[in-house]
N, C-alpha and C. Protein backbone atom coordinates (compact mmCIF):
# COMPACT_ATOMS: atom_id res chain seq x y z
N UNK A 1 -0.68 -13.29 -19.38
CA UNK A 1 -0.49 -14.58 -18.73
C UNK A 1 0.97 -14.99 -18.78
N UNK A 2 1.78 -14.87 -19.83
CA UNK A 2 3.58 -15.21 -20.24
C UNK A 2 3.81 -14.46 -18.88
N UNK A 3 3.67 -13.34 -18.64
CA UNK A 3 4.51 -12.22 -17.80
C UNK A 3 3.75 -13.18 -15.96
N UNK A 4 3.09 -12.77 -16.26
CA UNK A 4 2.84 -13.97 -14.90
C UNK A 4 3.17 -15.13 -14.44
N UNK A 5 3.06 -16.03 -15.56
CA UNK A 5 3.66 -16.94 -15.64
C UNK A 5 5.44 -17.34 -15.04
N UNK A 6 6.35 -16.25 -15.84
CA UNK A 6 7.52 -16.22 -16.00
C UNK A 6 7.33 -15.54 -14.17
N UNK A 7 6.80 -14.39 -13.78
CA UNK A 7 7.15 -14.12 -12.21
C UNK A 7 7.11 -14.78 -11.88
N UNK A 8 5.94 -16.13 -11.88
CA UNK A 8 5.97 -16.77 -10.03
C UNK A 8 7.08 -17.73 -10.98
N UNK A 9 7.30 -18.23 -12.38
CA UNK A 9 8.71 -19.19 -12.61
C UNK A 9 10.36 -18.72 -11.98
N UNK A 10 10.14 -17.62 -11.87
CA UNK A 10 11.13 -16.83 -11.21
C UNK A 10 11.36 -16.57 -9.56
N UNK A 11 10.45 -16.83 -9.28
CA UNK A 11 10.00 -16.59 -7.36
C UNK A 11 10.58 -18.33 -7.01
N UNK A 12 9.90 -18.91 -7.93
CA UNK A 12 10.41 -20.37 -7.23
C UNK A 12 11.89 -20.71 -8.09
N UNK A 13 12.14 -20.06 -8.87
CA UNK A 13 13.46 -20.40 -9.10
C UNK A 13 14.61 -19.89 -8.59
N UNK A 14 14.21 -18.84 -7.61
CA UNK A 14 15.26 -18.04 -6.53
C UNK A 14 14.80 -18.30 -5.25
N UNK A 15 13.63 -19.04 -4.73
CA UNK A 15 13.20 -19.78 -3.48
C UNK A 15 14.64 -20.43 -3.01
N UNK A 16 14.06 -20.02 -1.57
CA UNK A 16 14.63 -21.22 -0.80
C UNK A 16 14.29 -22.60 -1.10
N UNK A 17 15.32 -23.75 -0.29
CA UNK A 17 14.45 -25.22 -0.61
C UNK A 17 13.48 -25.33 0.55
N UNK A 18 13.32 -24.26 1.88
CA UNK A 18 12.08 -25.00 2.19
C UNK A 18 10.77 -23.93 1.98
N UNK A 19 10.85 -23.64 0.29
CA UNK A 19 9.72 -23.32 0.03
C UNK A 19 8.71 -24.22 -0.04
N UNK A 20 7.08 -23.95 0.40
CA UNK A 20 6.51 -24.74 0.38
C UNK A 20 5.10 -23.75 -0.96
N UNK A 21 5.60 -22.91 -0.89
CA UNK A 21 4.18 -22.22 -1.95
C UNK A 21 4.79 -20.81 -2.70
N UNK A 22 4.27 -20.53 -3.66
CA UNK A 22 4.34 -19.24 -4.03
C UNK A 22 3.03 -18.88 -4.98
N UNK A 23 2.92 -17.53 -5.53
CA UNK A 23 1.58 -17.25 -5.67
C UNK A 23 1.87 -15.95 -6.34
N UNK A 24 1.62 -15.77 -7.86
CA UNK A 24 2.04 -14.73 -8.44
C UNK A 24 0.72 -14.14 -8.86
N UNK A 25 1.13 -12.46 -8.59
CA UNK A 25 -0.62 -11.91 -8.95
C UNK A 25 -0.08 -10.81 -10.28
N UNK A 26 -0.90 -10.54 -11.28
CA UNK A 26 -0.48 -9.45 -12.07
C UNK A 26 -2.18 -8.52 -11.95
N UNK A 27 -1.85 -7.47 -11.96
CA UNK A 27 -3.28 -7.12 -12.75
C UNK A 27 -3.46 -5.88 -13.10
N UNK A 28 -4.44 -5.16 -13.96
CA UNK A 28 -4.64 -3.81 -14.52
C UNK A 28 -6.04 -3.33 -14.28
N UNK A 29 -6.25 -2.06 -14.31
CA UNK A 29 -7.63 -1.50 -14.31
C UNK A 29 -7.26 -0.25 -14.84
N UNK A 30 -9.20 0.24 -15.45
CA UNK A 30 -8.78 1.68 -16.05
C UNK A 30 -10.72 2.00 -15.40
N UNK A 31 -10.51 2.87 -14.74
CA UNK A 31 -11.84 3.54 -14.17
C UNK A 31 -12.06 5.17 -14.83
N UNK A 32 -13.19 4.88 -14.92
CA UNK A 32 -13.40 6.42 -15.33
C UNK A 32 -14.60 7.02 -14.66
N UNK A 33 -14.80 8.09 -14.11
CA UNK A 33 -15.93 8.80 -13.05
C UNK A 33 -15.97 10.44 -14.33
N UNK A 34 -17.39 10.38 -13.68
CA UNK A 34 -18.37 11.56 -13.96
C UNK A 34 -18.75 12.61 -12.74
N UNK A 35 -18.62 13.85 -12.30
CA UNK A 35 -18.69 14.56 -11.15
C UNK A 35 -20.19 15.57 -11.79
N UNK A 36 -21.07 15.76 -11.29
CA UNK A 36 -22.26 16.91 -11.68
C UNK A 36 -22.41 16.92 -10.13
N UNK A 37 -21.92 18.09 -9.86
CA UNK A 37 -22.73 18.84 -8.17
C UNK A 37 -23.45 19.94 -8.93
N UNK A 38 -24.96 19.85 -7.87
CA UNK A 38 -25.60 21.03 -7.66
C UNK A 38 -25.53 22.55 -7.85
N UNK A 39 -24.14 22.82 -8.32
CA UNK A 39 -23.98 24.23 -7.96
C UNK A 39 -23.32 24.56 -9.63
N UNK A 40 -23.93 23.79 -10.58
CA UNK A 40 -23.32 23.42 -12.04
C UNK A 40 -21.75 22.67 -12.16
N UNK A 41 -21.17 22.56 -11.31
CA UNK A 41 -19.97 22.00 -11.63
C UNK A 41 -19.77 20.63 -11.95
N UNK A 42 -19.07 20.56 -13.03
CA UNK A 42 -19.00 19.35 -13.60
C UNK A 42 -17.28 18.78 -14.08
N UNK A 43 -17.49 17.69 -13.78
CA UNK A 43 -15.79 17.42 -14.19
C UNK A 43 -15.82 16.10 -14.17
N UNK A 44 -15.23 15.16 -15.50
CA UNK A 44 -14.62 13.73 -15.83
C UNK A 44 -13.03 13.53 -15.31
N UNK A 45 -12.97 12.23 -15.00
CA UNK A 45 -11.95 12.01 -15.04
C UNK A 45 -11.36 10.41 -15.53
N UNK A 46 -10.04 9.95 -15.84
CA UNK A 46 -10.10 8.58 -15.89
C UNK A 46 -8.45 8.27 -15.50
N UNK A 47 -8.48 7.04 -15.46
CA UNK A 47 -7.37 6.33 -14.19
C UNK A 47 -7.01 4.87 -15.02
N UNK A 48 -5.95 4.90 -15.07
CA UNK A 48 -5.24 3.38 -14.93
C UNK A 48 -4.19 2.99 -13.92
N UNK A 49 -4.24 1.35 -13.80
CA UNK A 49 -3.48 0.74 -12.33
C UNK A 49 -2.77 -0.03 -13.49
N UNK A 50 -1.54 0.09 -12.90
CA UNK A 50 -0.60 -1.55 -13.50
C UNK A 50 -0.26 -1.66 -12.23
N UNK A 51 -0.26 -3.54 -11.87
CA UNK A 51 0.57 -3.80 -10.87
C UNK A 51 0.84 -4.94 -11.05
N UNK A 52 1.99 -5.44 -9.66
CA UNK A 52 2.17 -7.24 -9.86
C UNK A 52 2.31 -7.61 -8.34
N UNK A 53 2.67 -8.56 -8.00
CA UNK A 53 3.28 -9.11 -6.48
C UNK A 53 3.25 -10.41 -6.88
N UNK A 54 3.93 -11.05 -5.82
CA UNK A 54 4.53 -12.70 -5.55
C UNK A 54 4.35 -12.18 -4.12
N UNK A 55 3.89 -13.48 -3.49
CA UNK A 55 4.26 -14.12 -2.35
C UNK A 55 4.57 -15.58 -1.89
N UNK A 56 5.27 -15.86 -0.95
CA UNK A 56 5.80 -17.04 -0.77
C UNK A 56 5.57 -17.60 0.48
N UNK A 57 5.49 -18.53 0.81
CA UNK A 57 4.81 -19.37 2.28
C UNK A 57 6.31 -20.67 2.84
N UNK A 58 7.05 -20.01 3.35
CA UNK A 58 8.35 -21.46 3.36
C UNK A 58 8.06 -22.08 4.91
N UNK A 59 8.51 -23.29 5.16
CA UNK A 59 8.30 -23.88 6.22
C UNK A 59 9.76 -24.09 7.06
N UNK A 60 9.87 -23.82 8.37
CA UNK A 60 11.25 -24.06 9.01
C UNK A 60 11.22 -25.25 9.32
N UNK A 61 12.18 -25.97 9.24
CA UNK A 61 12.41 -27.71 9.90
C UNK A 61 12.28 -27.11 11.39
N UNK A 62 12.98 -26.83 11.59
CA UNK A 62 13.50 -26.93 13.06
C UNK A 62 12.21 -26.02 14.24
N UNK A 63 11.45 -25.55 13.43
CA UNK A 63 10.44 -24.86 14.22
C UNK A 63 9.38 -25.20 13.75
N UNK A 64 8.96 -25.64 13.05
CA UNK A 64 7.73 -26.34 11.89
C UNK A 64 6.69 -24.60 11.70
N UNK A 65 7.48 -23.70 12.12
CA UNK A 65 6.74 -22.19 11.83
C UNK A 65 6.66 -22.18 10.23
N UNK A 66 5.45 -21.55 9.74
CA UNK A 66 5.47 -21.56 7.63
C UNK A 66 5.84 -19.65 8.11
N UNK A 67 6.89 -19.39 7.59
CA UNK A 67 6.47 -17.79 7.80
C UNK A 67 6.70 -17.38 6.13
N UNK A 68 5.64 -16.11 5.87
CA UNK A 68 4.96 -15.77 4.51
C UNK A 68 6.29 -14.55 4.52
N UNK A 69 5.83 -13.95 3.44
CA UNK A 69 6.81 -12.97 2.47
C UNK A 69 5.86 -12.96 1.34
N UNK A 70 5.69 -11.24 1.23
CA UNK A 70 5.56 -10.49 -0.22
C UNK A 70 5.89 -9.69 -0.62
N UNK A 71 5.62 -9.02 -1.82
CA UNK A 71 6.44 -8.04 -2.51
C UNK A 71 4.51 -7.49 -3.63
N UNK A 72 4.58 -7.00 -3.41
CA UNK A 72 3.51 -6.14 -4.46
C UNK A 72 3.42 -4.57 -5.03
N UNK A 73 3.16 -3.97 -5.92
CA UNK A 73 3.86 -3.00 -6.40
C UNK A 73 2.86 -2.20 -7.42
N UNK A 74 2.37 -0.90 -7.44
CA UNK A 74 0.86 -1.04 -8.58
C UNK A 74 1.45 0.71 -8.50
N UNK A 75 1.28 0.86 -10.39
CA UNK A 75 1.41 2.69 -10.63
C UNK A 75 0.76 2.71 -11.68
N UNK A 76 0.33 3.96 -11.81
CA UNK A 76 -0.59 4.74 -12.50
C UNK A 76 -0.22 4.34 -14.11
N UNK A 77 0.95 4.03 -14.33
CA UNK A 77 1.64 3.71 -15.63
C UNK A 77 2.12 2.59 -15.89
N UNK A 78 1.95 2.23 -16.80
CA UNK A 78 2.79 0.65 -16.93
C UNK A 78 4.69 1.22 -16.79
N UNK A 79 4.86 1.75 -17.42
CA UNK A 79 6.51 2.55 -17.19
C UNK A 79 6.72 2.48 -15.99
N UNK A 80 6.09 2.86 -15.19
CA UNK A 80 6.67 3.86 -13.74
C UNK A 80 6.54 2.07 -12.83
N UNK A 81 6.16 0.69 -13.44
CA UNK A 81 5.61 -0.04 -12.22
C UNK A 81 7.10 -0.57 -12.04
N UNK A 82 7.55 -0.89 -10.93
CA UNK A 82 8.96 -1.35 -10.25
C UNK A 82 9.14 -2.86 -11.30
N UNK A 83 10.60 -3.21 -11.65
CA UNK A 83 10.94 -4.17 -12.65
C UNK A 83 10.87 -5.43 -11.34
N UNK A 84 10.96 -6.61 -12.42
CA UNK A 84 10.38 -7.79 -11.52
C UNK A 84 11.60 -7.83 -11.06
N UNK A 85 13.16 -7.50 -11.18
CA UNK A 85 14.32 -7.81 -10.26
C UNK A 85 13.84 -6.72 -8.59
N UNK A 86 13.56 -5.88 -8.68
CA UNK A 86 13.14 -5.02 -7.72
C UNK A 86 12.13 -5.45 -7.55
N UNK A 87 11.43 -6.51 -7.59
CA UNK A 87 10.08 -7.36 -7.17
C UNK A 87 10.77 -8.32 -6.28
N UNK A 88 11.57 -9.52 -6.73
CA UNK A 88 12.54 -10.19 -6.48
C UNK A 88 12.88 -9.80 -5.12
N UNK A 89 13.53 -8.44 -5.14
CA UNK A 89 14.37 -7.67 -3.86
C UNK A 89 13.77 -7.90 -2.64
N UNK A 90 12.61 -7.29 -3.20
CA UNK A 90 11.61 -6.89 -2.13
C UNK A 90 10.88 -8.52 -1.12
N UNK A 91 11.19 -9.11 -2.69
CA UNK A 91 10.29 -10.45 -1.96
C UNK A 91 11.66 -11.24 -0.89
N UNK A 92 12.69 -11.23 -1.59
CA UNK A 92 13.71 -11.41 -0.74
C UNK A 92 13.74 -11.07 0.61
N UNK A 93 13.88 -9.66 0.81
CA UNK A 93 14.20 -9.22 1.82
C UNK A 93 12.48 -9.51 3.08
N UNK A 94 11.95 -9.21 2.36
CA UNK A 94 10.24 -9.64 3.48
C UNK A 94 10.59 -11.05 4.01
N UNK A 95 10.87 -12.27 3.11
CA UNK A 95 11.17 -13.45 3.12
C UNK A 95 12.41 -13.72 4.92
N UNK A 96 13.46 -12.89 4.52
CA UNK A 96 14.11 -12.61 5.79
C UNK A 96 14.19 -11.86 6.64
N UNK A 97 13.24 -11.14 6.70
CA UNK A 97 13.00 -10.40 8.09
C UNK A 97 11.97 -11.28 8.99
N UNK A 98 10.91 -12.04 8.00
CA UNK A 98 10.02 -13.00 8.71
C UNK A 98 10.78 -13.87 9.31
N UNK A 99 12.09 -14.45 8.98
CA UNK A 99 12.78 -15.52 9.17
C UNK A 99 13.32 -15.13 10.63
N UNK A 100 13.56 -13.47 11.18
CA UNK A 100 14.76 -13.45 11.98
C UNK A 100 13.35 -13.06 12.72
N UNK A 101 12.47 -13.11 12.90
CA UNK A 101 11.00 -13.02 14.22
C UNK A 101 11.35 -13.90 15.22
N UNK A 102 11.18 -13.48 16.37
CA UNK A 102 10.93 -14.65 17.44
C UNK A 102 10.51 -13.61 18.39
N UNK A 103 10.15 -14.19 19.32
CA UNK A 103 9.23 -13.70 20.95
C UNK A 103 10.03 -12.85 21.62
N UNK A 104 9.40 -12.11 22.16
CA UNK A 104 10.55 -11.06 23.14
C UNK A 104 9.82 -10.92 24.24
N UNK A 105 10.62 -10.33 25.57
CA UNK A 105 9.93 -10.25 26.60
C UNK A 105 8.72 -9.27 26.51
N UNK A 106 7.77 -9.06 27.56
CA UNK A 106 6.59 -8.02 27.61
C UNK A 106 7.73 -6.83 27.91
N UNK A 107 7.13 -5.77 27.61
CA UNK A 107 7.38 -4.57 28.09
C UNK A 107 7.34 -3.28 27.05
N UNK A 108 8.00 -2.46 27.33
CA UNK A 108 8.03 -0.94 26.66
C UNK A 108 8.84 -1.37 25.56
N UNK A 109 8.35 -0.58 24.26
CA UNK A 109 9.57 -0.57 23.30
C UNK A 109 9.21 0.53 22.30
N UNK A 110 10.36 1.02 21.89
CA UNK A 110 10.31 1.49 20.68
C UNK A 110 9.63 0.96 19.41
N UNK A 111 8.33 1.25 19.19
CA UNK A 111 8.10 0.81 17.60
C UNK A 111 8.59 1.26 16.18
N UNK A 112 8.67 0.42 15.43
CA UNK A 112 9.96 1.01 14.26
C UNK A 112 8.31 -0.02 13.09
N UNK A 113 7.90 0.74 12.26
CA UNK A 113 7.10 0.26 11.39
C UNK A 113 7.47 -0.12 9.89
N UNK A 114 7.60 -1.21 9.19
CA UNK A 114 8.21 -1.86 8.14
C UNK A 114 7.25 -0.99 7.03
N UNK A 115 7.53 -0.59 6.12
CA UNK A 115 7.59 0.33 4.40
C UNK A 115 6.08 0.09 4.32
N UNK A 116 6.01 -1.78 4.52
CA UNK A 116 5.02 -1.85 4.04
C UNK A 116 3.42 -2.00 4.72
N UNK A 117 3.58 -1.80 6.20
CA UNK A 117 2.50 -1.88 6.91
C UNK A 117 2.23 -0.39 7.06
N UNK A 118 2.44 0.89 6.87
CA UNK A 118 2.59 1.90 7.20
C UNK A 118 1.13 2.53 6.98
N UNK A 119 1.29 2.63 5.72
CA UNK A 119 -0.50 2.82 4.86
C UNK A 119 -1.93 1.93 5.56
N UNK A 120 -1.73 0.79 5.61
CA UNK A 120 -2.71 0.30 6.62
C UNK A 120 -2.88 0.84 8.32
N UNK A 121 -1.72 0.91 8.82
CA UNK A 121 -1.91 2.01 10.45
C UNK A 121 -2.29 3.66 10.12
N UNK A 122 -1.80 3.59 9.15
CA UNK A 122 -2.35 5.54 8.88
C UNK A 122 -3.87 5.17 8.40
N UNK A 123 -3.99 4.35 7.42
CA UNK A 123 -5.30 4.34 7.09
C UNK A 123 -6.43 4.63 7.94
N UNK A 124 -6.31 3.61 9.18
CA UNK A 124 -7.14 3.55 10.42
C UNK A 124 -6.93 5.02 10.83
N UNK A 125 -6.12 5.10 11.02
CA UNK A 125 -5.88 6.52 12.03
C UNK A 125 -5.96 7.73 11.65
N UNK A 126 -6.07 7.37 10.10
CA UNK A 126 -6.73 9.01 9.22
C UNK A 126 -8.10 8.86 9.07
N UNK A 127 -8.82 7.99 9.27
CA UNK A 127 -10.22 7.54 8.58
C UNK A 127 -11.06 9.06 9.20
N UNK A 128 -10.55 8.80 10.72
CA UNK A 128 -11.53 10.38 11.21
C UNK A 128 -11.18 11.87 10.71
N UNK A 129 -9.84 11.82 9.74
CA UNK A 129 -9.99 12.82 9.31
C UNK A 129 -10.57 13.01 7.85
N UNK A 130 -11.19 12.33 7.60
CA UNK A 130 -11.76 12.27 5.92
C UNK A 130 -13.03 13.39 6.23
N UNK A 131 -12.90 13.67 5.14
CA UNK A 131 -14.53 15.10 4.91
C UNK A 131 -15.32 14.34 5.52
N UNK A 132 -16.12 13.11 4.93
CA UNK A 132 -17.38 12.50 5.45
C UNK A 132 -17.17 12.32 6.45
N UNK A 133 -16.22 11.49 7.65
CA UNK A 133 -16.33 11.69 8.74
C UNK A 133 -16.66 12.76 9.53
N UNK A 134 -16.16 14.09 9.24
CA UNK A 134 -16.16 15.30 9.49
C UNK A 134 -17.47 15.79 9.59
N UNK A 135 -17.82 15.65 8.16
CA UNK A 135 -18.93 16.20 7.64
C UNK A 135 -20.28 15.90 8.29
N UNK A 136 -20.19 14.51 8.46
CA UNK A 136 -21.27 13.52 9.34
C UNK A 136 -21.06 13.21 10.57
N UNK A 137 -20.29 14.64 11.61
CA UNK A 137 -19.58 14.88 12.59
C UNK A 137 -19.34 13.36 13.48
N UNK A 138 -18.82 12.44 12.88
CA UNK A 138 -18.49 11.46 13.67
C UNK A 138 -16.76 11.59 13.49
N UNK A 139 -16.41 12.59 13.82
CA UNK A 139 -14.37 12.24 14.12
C UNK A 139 -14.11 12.68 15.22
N UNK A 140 -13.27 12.64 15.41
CA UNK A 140 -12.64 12.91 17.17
C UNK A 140 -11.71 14.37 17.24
N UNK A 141 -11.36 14.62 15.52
CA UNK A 141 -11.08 15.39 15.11
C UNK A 141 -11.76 16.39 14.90
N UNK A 142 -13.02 16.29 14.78
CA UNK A 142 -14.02 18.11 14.57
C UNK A 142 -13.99 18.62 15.30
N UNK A 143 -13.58 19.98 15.42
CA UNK A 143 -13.33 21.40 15.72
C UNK A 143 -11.78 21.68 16.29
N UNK A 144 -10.69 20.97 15.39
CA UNK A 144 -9.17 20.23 16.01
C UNK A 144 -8.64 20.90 14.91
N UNK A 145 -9.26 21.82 13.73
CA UNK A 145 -8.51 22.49 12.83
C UNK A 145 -7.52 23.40 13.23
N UNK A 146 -6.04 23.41 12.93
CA UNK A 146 -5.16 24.62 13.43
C UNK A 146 -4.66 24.31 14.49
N UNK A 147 -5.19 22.85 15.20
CA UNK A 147 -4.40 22.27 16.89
C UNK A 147 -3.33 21.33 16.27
N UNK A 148 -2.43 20.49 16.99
CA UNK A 148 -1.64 20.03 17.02
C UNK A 148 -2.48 18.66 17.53
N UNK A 149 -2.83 17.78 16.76
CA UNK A 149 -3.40 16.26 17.37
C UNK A 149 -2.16 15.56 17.20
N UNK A 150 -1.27 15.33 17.14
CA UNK A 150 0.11 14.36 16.99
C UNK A 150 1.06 14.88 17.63
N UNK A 151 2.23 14.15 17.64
CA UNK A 151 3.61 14.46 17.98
C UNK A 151 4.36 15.26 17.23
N UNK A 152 4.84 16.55 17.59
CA UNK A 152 5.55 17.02 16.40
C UNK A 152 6.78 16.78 15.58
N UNK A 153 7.03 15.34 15.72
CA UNK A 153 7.95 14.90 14.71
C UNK A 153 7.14 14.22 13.39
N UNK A 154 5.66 14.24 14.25
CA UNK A 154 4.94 13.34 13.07
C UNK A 154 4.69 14.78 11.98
N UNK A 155 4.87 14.44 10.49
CA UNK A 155 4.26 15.40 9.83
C UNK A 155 3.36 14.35 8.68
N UNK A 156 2.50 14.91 7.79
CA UNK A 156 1.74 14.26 7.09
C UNK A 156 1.40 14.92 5.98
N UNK A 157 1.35 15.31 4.82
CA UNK A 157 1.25 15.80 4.00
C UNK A 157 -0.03 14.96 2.91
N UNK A 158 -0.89 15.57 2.34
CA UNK A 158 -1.53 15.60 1.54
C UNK A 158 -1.52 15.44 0.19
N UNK A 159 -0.95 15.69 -1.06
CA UNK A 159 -0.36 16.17 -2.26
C UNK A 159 -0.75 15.50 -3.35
N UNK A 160 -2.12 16.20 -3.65
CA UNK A 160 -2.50 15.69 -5.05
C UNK A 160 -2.09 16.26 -6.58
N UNK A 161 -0.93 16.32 -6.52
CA UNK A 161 -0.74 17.16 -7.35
C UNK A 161 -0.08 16.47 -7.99
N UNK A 162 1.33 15.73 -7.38
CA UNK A 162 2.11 14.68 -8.00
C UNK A 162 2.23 14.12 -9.01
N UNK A 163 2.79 14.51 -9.88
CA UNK A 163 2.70 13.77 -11.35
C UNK A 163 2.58 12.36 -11.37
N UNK A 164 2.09 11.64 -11.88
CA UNK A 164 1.81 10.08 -12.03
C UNK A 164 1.42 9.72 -10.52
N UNK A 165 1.01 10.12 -9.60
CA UNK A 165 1.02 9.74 -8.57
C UNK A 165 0.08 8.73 -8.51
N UNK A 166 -0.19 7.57 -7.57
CA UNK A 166 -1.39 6.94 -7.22
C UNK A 166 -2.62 7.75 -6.35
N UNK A 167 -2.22 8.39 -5.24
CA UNK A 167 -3.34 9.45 -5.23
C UNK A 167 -3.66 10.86 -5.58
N UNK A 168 -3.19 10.98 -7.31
CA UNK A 168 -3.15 12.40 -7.56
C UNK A 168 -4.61 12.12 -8.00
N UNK A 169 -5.35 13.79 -8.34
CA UNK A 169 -6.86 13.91 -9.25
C UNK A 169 -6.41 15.21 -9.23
N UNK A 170 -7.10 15.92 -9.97
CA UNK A 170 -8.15 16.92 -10.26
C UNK A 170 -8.71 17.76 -9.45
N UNK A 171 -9.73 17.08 -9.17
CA UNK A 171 -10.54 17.88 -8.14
C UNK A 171 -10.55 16.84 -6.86
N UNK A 172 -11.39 17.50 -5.53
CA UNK A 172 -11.72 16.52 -4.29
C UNK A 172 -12.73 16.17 -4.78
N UNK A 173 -13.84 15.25 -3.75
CA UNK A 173 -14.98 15.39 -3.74
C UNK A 173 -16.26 16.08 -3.91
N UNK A 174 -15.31 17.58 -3.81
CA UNK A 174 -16.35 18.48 -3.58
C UNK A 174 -16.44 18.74 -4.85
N UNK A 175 -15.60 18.54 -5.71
CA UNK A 175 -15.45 19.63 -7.20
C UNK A 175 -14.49 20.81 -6.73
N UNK A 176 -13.57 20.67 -5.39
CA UNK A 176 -12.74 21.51 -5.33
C UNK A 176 -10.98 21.35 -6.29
N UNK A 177 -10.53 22.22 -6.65
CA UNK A 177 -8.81 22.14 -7.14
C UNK A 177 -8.53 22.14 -5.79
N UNK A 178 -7.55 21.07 -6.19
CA UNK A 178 -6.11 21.11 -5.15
C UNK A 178 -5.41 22.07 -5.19
């Protein structure tokens, strides 16, 4: 609670004045799973999350727009989780990119995607390649193994292997090694 406390005392003590809110989150988890498939294979595993974020809600005079800003941050280790000045940064900089938004004409453009929306558009757009989709032939992707479905500047990599990673394991689903 101190360490929480002291973030969001820190978010509003480097606020702008037309902050109107801030909102500090800390939190931890430790999960642990059991694997028994059919074919004798068996395998445990267990997991911890440290994380934190602030966000902030400021209001413009001159446009009466509230535009938001966050910063959130979660690793496998309490060590490895980003320090609250690099919390700070982050909340900073979200804080003013919302600020410099305004309307643009219709038309064609280049999309350029911000750090932190990235994982939510891949999310959607990988969902059909997950086993169960596959498996329960609902992807758009089955029988697309070895084709080219993207642009070839797009590449995508997999890699559970990663030391401390957030999506490293063990095994897949199946009880397969990576």
């Amino acid at each position: 609670r101190e360490e929480l406390e002291a973030l969001e005392a820190r978010a509003i003590a480097a606020a702008p004045a037309d902050l109107i809110s801030t909102t500090a989150h800390l939190w931890e988890g430790r999960s642990e799973s059991w694997m028994c498939l059919s074919n004798g294979f068996e395998a445990q595993s267990a997991r911890t999350t440290f994380g934190w974020g602030v966000e902030a809600t400021l209001k413009e005079a001159e446009t009466g727009k509230l535009p938001e800003g966050y910063a959130f941050e979660q690793a496998v280790h309490l060590s490895d989780r980003p320090s609250a000045d690099a919390l700070m940064a982050e909340l900073d900089e979200a804080l003013s990119l919302t600020r410099r938004t305004s309307a643009c004409a219709s038309g064609r453009y280049l999309m350029v995607l911000d750090a932190r929306v990235v994982g939510r558009l891949l999310g959607a757009l990988l969902g059909p390649m997950s086993g169960g989709a596959l498996h329960e032939r609902r992807s758009v992707f089955l029988g697309k193994l070895g084709e080219q479905v993207a642009s070839p500047r797009f590449s995508l990599f997999d890699d559970p292997t990663i030391p401390r990673g957030l999506g490293s394991r063990s095994t897949d689903g199946d009880g397969l090694l990576p």
